[in-house]
N, C-alpha and C. Protein backbone atom coordinates (compact mmCIF):
# COMPACT_ATOMS: atom_id res chain seq x y z
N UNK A 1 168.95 45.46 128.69
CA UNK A 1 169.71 44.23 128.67
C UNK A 1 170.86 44.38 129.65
N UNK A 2 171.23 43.11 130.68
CA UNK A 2 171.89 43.18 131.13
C UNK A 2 173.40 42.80 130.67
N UNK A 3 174.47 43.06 130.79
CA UNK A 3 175.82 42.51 130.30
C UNK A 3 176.69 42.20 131.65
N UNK A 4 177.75 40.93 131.56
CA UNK A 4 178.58 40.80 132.30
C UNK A 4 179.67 41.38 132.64
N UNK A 5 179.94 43.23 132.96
CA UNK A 5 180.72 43.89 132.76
C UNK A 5 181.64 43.53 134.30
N UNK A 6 182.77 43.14 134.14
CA UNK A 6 183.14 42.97 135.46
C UNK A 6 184.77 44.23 135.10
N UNK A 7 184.95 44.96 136.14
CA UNK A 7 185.92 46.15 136.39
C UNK A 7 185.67 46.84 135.22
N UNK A 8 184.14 47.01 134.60
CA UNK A 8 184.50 48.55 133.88
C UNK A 8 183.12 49.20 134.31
N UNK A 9 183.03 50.59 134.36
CA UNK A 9 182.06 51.75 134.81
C UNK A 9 181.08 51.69 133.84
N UNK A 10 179.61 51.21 133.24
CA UNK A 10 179.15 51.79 132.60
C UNK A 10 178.01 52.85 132.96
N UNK A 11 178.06 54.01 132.08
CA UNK A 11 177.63 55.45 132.62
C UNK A 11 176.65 55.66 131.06
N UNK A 12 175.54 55.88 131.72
CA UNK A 12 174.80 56.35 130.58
C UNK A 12 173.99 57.89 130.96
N UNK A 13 174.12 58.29 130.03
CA UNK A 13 173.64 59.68 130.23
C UNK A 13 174.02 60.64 131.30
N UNK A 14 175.29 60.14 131.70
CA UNK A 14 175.83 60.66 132.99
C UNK A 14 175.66 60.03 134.36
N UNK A 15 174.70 59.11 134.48
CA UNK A 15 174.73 58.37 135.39
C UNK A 15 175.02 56.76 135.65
N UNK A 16 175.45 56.60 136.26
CA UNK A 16 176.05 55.11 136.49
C UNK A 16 175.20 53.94 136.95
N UNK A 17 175.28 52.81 135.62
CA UNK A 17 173.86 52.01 135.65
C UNK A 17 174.80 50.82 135.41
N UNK A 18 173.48 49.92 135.15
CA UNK A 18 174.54 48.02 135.05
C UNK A 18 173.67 47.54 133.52
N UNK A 19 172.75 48.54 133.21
CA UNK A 19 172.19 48.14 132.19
C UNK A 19 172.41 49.10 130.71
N UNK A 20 172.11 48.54 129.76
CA UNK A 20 172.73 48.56 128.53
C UNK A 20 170.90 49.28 127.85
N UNK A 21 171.20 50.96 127.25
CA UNK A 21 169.50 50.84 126.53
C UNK A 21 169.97 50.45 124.94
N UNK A 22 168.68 50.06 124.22
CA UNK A 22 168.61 49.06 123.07
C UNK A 22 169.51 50.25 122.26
N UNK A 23 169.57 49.03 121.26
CA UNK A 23 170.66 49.74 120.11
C UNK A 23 170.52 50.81 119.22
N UNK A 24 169.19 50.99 119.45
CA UNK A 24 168.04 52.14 118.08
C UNK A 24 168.13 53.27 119.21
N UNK A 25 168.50 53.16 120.40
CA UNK A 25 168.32 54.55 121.29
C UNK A 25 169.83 54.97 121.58
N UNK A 26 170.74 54.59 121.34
CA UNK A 26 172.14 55.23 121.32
C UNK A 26 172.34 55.87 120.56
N UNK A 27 172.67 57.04 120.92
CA UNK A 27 173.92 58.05 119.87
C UNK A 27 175.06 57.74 119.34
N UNK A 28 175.83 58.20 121.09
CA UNK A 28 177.14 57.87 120.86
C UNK A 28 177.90 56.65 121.76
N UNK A 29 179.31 56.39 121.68
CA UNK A 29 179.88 55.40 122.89
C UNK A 29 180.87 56.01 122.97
N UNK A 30 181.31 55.94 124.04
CA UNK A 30 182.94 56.76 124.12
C UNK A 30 183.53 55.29 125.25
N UNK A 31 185.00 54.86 125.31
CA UNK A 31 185.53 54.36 126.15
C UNK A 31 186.58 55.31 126.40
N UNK A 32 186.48 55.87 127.79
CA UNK A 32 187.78 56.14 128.35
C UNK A 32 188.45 55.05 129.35
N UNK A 33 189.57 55.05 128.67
CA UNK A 33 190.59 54.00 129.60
C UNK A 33 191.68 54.29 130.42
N UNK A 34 191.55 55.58 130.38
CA UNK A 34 192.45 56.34 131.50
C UNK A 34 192.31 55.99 132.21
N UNK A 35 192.37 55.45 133.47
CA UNK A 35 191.68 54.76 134.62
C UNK A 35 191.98 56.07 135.85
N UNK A 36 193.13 57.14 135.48
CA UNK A 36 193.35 58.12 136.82
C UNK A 36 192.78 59.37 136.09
N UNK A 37 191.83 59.62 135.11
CA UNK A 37 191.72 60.86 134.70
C UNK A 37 191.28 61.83 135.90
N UNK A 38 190.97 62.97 136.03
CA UNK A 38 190.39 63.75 137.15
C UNK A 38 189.00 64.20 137.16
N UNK A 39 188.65 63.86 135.80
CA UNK A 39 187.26 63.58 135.46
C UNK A 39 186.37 62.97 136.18
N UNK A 40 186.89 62.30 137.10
CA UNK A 40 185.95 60.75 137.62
C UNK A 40 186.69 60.99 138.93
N UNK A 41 185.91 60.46 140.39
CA UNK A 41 186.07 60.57 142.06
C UNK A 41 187.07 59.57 142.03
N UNK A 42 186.88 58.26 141.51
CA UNK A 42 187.52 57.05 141.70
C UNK A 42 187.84 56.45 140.52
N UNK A 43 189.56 55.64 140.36
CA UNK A 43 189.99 54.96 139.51
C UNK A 43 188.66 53.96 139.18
N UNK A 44 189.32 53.38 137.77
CA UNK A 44 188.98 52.39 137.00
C UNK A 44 189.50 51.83 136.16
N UNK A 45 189.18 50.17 135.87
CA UNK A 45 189.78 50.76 134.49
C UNK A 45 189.14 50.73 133.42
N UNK A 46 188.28 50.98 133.27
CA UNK A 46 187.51 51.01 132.04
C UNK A 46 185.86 51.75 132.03
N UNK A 47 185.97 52.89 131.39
CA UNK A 47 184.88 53.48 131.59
C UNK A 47 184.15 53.19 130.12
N UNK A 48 182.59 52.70 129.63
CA UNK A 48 182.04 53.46 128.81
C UNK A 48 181.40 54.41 129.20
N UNK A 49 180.99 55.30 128.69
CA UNK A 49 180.07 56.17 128.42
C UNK A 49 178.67 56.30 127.18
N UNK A 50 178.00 56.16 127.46
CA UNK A 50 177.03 56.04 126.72
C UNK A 50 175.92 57.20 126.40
N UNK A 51 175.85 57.48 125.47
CA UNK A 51 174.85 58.88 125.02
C UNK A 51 173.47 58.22 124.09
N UNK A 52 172.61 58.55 124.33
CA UNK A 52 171.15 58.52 124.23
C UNK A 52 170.92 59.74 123.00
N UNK A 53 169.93 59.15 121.90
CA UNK A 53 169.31 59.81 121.61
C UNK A 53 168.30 60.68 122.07
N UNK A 54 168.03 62.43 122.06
CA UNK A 54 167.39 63.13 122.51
C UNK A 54 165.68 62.69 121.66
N UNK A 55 164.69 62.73 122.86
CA UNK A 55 163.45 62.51 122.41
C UNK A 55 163.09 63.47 121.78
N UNK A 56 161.35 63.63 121.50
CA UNK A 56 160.71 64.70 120.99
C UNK A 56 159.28 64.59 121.18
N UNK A 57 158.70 65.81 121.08
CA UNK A 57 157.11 65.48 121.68
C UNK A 57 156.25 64.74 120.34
N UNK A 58 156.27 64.49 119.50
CA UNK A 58 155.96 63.58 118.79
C UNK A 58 156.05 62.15 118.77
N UNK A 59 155.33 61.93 118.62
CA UNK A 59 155.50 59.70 118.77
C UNK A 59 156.01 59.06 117.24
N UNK A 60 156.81 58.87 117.45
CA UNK A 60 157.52 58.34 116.68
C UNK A 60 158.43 56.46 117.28
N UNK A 61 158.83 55.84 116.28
CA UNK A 61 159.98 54.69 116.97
C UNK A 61 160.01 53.64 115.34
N UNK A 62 160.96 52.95 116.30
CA UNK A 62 161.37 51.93 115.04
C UNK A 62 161.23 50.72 115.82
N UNK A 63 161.21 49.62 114.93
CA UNK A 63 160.81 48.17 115.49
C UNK A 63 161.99 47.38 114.51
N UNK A 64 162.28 46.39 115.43
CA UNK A 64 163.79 45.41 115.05
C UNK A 64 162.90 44.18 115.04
N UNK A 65 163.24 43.34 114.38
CA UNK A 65 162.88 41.81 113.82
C UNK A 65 163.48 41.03 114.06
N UNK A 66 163.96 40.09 114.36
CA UNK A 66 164.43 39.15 114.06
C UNK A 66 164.03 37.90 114.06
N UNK A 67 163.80 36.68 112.99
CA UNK A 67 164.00 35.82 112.79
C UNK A 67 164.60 34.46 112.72
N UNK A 68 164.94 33.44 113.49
CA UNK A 68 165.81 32.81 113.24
C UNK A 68 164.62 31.52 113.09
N UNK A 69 165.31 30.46 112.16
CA UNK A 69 164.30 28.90 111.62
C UNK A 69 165.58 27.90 112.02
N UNK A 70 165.35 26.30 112.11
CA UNK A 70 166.06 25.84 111.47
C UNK A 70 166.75 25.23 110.27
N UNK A 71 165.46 25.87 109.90
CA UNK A 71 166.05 25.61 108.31
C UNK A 71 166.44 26.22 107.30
N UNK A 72 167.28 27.51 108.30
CA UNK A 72 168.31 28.18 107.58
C UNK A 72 169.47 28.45 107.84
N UNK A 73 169.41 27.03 109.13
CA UNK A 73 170.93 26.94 109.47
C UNK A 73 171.97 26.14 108.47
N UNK A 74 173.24 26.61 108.81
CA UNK A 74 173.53 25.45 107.64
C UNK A 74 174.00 24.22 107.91
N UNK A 75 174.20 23.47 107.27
CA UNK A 75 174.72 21.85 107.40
C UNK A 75 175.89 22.06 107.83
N UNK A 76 176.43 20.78 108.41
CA UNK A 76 177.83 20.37 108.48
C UNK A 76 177.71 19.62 107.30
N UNK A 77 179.40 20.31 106.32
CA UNK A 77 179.63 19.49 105.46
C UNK A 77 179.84 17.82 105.58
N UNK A 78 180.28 18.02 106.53
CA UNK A 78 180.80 16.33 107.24
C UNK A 78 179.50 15.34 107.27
N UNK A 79 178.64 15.75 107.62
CA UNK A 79 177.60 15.16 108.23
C UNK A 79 176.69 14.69 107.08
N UNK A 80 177.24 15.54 105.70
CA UNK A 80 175.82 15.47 104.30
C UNK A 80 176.63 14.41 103.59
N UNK A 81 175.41 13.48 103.12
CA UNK A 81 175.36 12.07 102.31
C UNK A 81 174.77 12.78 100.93
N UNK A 82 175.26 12.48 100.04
CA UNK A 82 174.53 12.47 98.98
C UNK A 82 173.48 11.53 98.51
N UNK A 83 172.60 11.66 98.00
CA UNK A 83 171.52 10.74 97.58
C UNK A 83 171.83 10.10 96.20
């Protein structure tokens, strides 16, 4: 997934990408906001960092759902007549 990150670094797995991996494959998140640490070639101001779950030679995964109807949105109170 892409996100509209405008002036911050995102770094996943150590390398510097524009894309975001799904939510079931993250570990960790770190934001550094140091923007002069010595860690990094060039200022910023806003770094994430992003850590990945380590794979395994087994097949394994999980599957996400989601659902949405309209007819489990809810009403505007304003809008409901009683019968």
């Amino acid at each position: 997934m892409r996100l509209p990150l405008i002036g911050v670094t995102l770094i996943v797995d150590g390398i510097q990408t524009t894309s975001v991996p799904s939510a079931s494959a993250i570990q960790t998140v770190t934001i550094n906001q140091n923007p002069y640490s010595a860690e990094y070639n060039r200022p910023g101001r806003a770094r994430i960092k992003i850590t990945t779950k380590p794979g395994s030679s087994e097949y394994h995964g999980t599957m996400n759902f989601l659902f949405r109807d309209a007819r489990f949105n809810a009403r505007d109170r304003q809008a409901y007549r009683p019968l």
